[in-house]
N, C-alpha and C. Protein backbone atom coordinates (compact mmCIF):
# COMPACT_ATOMS: atom_id res chain seq x y z
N UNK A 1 5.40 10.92 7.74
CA UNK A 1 6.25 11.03 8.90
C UNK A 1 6.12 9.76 9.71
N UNK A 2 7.37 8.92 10.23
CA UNK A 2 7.12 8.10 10.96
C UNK A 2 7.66 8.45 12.54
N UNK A 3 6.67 8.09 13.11
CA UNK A 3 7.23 8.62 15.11
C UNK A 3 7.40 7.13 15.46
N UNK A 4 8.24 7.34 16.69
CA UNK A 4 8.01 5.91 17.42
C UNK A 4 8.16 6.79 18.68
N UNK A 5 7.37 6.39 20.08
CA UNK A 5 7.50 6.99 20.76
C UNK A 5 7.71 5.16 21.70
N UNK A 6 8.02 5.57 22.99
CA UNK A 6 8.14 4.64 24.29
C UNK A 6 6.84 5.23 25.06
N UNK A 7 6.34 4.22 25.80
CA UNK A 7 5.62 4.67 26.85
C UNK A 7 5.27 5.62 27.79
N UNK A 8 4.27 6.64 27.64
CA UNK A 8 4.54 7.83 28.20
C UNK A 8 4.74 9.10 27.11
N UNK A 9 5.74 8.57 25.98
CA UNK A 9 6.09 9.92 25.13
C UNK A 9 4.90 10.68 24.25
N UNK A 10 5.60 11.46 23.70
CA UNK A 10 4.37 12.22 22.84
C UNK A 10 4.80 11.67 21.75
N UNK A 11 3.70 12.46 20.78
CA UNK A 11 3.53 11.75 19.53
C UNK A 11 4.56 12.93 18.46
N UNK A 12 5.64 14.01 18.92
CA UNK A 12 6.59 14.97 17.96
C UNK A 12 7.76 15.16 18.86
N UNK A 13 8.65 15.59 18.14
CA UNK A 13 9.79 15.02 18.68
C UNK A 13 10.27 16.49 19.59
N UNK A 14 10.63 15.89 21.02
CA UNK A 14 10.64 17.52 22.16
C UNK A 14 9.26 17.58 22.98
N UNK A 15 8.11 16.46 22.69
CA UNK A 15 7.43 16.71 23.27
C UNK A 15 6.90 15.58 23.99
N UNK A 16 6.07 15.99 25.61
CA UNK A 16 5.01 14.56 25.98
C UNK A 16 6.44 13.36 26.67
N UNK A 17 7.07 14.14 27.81
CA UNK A 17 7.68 13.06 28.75
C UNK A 17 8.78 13.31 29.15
N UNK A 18 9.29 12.66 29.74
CA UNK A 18 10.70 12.94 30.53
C UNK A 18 11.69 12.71 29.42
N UNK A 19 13.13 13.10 29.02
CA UNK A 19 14.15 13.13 28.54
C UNK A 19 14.37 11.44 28.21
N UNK A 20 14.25 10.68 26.93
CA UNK A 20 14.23 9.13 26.76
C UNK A 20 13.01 8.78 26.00
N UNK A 21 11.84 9.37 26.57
CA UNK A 21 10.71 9.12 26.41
C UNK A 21 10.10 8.64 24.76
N UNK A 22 10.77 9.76 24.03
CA UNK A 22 10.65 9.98 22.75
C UNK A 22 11.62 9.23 21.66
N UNK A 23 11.48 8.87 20.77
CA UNK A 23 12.74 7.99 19.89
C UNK A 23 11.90 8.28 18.86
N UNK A 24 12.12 9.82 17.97
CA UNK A 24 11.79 9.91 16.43
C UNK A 24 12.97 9.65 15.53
N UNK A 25 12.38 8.99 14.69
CA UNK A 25 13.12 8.65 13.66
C UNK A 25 13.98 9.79 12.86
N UNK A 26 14.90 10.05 12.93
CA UNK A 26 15.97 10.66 12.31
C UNK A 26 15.38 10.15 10.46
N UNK A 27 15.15 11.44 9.70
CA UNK A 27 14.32 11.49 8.59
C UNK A 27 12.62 10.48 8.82
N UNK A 28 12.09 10.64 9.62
CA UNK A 28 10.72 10.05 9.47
C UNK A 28 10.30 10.70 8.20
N UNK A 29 10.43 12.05 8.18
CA UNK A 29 9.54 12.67 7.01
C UNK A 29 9.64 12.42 5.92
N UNK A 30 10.89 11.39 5.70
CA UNK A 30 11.21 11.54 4.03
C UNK A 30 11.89 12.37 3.27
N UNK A 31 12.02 13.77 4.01
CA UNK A 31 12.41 14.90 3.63
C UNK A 31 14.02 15.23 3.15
N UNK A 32 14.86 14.27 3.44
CA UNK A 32 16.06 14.27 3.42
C UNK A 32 16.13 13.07 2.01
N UNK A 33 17.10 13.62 1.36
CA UNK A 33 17.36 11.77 0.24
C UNK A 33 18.73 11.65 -0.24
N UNK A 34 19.79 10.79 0.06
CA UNK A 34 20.69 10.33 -0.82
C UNK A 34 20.97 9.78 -1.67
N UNK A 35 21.79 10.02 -2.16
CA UNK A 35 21.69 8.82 -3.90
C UNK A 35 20.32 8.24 -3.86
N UNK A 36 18.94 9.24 -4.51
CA UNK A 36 18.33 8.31 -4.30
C UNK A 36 17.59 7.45 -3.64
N UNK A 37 17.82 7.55 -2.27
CA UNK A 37 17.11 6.94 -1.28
C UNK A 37 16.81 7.84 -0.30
N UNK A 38 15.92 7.31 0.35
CA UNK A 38 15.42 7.99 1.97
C UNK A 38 17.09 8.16 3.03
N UNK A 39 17.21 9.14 3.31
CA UNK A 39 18.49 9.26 4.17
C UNK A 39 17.88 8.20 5.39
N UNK A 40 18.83 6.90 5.95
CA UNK A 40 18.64 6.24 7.05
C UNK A 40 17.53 5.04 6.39
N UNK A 41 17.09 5.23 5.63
CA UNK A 41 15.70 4.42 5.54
C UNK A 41 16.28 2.96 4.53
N UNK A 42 17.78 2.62 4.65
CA UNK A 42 18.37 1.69 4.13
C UNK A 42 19.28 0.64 5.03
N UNK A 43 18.86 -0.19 4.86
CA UNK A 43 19.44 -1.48 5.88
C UNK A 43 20.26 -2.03 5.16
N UNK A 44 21.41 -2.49 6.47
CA UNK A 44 22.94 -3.53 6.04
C UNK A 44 21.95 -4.68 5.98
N UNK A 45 20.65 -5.10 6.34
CA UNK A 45 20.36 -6.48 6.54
C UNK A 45 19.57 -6.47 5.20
N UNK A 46 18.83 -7.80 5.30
CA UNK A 46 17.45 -7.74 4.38
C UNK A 46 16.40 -7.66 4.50
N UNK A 47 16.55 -6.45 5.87
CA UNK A 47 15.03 -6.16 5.95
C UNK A 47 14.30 -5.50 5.17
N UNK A 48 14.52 -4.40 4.55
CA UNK A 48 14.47 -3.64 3.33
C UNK A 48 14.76 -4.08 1.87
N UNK A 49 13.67 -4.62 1.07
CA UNK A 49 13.78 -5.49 0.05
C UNK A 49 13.11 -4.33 -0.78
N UNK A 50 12.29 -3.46 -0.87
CA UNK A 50 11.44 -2.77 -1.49
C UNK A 50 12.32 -1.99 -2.64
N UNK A 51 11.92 -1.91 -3.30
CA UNK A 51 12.23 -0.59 -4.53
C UNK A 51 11.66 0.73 -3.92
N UNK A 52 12.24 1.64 -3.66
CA UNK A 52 11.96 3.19 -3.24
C UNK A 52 12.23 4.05 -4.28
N UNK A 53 11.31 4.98 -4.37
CA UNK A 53 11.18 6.19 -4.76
C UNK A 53 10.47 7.17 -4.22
N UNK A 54 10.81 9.04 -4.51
CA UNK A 54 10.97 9.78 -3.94
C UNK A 54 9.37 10.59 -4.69
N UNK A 55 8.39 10.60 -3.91
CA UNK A 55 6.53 11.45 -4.34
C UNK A 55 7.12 12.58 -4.08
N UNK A 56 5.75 13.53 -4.43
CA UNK A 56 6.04 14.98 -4.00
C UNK A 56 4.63 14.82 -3.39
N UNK A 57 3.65 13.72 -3.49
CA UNK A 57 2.17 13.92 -2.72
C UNK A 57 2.61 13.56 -1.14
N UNK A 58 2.37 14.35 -0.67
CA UNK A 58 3.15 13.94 0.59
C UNK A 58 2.12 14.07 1.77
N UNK A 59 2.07 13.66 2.71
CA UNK A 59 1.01 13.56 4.29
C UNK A 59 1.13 15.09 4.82
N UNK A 60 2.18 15.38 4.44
CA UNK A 60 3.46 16.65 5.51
C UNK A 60 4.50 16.64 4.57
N UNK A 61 4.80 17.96 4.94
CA UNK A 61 6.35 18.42 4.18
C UNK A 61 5.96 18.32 2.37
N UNK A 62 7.24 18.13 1.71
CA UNK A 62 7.13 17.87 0.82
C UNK A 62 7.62 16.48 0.05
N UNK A 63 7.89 16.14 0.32
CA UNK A 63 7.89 14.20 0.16
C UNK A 63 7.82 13.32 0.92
N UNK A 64 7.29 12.08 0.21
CA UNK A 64 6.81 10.76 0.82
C UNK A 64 8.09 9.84 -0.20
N UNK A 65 7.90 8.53 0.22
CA UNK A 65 8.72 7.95 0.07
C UNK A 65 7.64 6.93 -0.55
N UNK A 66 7.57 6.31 -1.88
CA UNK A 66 6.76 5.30 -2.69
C UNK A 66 7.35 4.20 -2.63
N UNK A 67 6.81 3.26 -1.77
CA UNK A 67 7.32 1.22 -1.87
C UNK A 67 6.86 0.60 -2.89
N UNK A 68 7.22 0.42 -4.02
CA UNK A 68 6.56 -0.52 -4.96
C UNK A 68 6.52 -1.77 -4.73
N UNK A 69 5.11 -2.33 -5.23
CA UNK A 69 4.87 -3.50 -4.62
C UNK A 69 4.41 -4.39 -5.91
N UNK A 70 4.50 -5.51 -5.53
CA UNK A 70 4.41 -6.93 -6.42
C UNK A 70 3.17 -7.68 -6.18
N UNK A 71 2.85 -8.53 -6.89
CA UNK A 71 2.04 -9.53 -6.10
C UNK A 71 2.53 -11.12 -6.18
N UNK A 72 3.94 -11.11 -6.23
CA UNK A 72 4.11 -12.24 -6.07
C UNK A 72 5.16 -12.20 -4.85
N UNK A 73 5.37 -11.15 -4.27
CA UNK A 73 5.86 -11.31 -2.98
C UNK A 73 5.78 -9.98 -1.99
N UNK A 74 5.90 -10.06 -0.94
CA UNK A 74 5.73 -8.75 0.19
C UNK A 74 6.74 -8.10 -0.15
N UNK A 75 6.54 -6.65 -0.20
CA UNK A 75 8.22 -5.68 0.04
C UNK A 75 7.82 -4.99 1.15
N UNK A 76 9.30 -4.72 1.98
CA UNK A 76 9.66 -3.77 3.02
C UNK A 76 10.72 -2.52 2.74
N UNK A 77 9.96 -1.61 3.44
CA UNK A 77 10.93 -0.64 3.32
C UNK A 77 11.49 -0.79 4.77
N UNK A 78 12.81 -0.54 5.54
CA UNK A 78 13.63 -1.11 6.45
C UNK A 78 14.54 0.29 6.70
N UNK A 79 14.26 0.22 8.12
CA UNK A 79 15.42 1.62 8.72
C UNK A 79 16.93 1.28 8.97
N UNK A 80 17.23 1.62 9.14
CA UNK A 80 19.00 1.23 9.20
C UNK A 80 19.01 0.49 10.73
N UNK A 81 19.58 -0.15 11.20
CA UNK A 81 19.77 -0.99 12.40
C UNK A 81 20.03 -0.41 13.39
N UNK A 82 19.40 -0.39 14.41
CA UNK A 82 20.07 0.19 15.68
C UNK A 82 18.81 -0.41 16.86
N UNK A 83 19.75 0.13 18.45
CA UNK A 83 19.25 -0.89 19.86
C UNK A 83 18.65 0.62 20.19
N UNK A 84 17.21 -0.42 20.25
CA UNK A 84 16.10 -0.02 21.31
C UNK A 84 16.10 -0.43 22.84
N UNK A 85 15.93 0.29 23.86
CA UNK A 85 16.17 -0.14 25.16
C UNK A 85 14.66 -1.09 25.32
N UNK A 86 14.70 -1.88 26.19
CA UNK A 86 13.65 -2.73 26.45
C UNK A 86 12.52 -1.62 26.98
N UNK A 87 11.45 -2.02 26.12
CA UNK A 87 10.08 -1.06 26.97
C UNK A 87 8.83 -1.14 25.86
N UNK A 88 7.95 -0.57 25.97
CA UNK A 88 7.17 -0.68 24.76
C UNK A 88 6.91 0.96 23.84
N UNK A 89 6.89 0.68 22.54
CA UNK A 89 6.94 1.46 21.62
C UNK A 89 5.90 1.89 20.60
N UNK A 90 5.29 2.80 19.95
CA UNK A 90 3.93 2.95 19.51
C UNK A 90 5.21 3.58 18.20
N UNK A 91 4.53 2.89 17.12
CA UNK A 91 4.66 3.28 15.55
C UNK A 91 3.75 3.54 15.01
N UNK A 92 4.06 5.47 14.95
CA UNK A 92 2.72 5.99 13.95
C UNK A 92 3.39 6.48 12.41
N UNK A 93 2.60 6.47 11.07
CA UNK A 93 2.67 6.88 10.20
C UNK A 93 1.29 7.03 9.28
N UNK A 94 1.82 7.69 8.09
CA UNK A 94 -0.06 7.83 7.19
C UNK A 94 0.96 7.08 5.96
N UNK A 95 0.14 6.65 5.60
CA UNK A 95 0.06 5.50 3.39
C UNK A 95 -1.10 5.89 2.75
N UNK A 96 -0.78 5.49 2.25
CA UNK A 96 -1.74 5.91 0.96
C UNK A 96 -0.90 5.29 -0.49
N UNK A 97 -2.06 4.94 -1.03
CA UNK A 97 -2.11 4.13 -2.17
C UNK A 97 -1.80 4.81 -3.40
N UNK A 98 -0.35 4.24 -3.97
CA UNK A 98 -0.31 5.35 -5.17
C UNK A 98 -0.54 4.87 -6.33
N UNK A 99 -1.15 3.66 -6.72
CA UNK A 99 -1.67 3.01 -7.76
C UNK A 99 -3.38 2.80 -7.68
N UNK A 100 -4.00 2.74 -8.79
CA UNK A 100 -5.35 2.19 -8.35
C UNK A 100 -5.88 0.71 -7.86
N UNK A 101 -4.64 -0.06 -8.20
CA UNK A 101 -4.39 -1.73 -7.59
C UNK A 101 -5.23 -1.14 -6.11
N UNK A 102 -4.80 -0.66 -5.39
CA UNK A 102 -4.78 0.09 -3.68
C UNK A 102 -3.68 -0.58 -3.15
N UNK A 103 -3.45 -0.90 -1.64
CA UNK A 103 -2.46 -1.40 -0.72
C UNK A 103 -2.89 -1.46 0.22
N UNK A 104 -1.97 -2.03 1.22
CA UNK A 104 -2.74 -3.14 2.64
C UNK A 104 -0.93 -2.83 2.96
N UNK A 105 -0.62 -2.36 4.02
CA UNK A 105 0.76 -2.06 4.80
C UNK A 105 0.29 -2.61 6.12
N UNK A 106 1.68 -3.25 6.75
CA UNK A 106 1.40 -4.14 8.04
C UNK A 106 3.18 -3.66 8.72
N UNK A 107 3.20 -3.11 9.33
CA UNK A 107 4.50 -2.75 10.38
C UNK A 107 4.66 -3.25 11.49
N UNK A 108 5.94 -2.96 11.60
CA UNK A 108 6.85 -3.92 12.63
C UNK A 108 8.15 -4.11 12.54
N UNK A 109 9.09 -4.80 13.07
CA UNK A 109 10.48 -4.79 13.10
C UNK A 109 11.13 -6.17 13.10
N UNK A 110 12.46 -6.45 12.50
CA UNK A 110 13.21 -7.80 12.49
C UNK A 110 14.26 -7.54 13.71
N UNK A 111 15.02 -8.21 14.62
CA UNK A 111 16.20 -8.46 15.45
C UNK A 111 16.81 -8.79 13.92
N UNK A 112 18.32 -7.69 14.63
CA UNK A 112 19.54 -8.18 13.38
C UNK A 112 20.54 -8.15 14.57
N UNK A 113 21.20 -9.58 14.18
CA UNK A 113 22.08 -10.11 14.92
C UNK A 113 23.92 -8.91 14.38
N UNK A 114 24.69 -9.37 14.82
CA UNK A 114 26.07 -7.87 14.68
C UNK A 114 26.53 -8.49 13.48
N UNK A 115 26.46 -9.68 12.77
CA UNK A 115 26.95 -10.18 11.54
C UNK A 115 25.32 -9.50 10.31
N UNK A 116 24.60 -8.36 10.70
CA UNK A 116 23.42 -8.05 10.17
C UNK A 116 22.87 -9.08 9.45
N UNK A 117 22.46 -10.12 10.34
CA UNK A 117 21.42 -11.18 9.52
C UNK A 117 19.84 -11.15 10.36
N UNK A 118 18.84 -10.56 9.60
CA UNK A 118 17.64 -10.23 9.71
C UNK A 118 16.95 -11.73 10.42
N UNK A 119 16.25 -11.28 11.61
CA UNK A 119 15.87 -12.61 12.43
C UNK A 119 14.19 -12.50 11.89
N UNK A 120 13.75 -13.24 12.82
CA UNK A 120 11.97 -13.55 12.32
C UNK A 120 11.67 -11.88 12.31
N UNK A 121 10.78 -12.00 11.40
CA UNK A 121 9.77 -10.53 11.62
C UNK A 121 8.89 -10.53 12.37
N UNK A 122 8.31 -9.27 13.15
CA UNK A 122 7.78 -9.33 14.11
C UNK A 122 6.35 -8.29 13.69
N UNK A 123 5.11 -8.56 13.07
CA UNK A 123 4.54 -7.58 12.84
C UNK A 123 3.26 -7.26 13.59
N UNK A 124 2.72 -6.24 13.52
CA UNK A 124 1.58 -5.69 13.95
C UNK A 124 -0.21 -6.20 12.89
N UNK A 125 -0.65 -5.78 13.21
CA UNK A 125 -1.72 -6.04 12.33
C UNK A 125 -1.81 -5.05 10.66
N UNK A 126 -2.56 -5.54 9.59
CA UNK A 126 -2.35 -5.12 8.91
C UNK A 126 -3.30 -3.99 8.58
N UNK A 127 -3.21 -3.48 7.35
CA UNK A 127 -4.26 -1.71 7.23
C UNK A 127 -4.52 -2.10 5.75
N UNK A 128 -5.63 -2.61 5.45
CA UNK A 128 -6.23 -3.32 4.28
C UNK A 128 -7.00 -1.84 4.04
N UNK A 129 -7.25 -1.77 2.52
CA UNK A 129 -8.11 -1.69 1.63
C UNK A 129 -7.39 0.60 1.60
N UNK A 130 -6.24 0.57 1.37
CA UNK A 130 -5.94 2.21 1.60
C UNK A 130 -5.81 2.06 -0.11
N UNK A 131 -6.69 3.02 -0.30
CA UNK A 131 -6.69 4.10 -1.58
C UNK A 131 -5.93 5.26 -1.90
N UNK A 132 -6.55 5.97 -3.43
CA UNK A 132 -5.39 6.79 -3.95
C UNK A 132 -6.02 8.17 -3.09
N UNK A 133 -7.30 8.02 -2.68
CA UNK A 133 -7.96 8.87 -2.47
C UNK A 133 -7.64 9.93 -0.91
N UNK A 134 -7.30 8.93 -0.07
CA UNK A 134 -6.95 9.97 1.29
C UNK A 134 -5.72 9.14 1.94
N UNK A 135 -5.09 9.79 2.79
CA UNK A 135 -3.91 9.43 3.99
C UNK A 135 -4.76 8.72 4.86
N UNK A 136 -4.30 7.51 5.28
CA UNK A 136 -4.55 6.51 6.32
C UNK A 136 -3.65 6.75 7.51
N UNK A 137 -3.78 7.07 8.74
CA UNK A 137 -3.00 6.57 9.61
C UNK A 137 -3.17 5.17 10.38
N UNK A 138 -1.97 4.58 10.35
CA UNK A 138 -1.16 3.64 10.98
C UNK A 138 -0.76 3.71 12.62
N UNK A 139 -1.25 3.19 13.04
CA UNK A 139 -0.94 2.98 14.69
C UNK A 139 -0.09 1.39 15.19
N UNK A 140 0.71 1.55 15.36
CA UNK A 140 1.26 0.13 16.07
C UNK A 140 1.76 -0.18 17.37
N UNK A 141 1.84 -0.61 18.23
CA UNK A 141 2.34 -0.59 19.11
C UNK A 141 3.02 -2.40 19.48
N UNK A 142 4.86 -2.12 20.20
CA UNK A 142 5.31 -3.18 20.32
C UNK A 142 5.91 -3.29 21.61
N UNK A 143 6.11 -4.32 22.53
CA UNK A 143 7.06 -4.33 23.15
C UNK A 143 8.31 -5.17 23.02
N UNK A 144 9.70 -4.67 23.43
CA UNK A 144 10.72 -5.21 23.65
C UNK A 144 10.57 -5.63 25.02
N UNK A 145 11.40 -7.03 25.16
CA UNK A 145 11.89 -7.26 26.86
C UNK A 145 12.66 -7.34 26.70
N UNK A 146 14.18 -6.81 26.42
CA UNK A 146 15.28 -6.56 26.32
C UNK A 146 15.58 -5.59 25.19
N UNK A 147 16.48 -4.91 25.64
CA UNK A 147 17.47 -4.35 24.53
C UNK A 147 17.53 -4.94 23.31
N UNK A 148 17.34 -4.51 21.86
CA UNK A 148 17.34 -5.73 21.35
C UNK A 148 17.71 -4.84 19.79
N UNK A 149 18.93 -5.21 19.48
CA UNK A 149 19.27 -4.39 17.56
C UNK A 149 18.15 -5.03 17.24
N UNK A 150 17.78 -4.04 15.90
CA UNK A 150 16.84 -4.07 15.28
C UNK A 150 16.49 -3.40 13.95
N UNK A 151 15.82 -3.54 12.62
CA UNK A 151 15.99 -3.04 11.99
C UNK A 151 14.17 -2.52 11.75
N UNK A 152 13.61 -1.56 12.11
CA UNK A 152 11.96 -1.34 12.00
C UNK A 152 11.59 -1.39 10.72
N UNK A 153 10.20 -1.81 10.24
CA UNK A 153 10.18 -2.33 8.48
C UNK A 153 8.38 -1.65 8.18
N UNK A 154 8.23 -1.34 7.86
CA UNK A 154 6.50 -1.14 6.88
C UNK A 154 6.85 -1.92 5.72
N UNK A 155 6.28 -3.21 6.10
CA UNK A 155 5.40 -4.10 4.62
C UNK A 155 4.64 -3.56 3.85
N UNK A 156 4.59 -3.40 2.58
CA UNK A 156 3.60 -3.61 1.45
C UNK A 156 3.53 -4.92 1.16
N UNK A 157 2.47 -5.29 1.61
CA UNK A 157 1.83 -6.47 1.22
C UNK A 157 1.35 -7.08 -0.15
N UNK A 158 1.63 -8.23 -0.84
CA UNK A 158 1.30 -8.64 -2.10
C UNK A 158 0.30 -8.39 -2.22
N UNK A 159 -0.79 -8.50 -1.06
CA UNK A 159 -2.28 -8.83 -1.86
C UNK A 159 -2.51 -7.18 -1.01
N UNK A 160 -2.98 -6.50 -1.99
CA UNK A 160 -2.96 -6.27 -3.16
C UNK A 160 -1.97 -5.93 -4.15
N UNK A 161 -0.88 -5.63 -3.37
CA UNK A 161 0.53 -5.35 -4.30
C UNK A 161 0.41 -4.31 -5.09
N UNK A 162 0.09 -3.44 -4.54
CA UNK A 162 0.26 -2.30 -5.41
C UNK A 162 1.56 -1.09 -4.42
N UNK A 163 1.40 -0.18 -5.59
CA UNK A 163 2.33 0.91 -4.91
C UNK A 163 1.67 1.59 -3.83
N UNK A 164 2.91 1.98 -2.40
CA UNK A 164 2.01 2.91 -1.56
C UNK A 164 3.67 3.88 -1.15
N UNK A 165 2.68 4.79 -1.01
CA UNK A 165 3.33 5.98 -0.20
C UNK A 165 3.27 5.88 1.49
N UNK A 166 4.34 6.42 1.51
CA UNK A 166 4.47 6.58 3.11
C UNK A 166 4.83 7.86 3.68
């Protein structure tokens, strides 16, 4: 499940603040899939480079969403584009490693300009050394100073480049 909350909000969606407070991701859980993909969890830009597929080992519910990873370059999985109001934002989720390679995931978000061209990435610190063995949670927190389109991304990182669940 991925939450993003604003300052003040809770960590499920309806709860922990005034009306605004909260901004969950429409399918965080994974639980929804089209052709194939995570419903929403596909970008007009290139923030989302990753190969996806659909686990049944899941944190919650009954599926996770698997980023396969390389080691000759980073993949992102990338939410569909849309404006965050200026304020600051906490990104929680759990990974876990679905290869024995392990994985190292680092989140955060790109500005996509209205012609959807993916600007610098903006990331958080990374979550080294997650195994096949338990759910990791992920904590991030960002601020905007403006309004700002955007497309939010979880890296799988090359090194180690292996597959992870989300």
């Amino acid at each position: 499940k991925v939450v993003y909350t604003t300052e003040g909000g809770g960590e499920e969606p309806g709860t922990g603040g005034e009306t605004g407070d909260l901004l969950s991701v429409l399918n965080g859980d994974f639980e929804t899939w089209v052709d194939g993909l995570p419903n929403n969890w596909k970008s007009a830009s290139t923030a989302g480079n990753a190969t996806l597929s659909q686990s049944t080992d899941a944190h919650s519910g009954n599926y996770s969403v698997c980023v396969a990873g390389t080691t000759s370059s980073n993949k992102r999985i990338g939410y569909k584009e849309m404006t965050l109001k200026a304020g600051t934002y906490t990104m929680k989720f759990y990974a876990k490693a679905a290869t024995e390679t392990g994985a190292s995931v680092r989140p955060g978000y790109t500005p996509v300009d209205d012609a959807n061209k993916a600007g610098t990435y903006v990331y958080g610190d990374y979550t080294n050394g997650i195994t096949t063995s338990e759910w990791v949670e992920v904590t991030h927190e960002f601020t905007l100073e403006a309004d700002t389109r955007l497309s939010l991304v979880i890296m799988n990182a090359k090194n180690p480049g292996g597959n992870v669940l989300i």
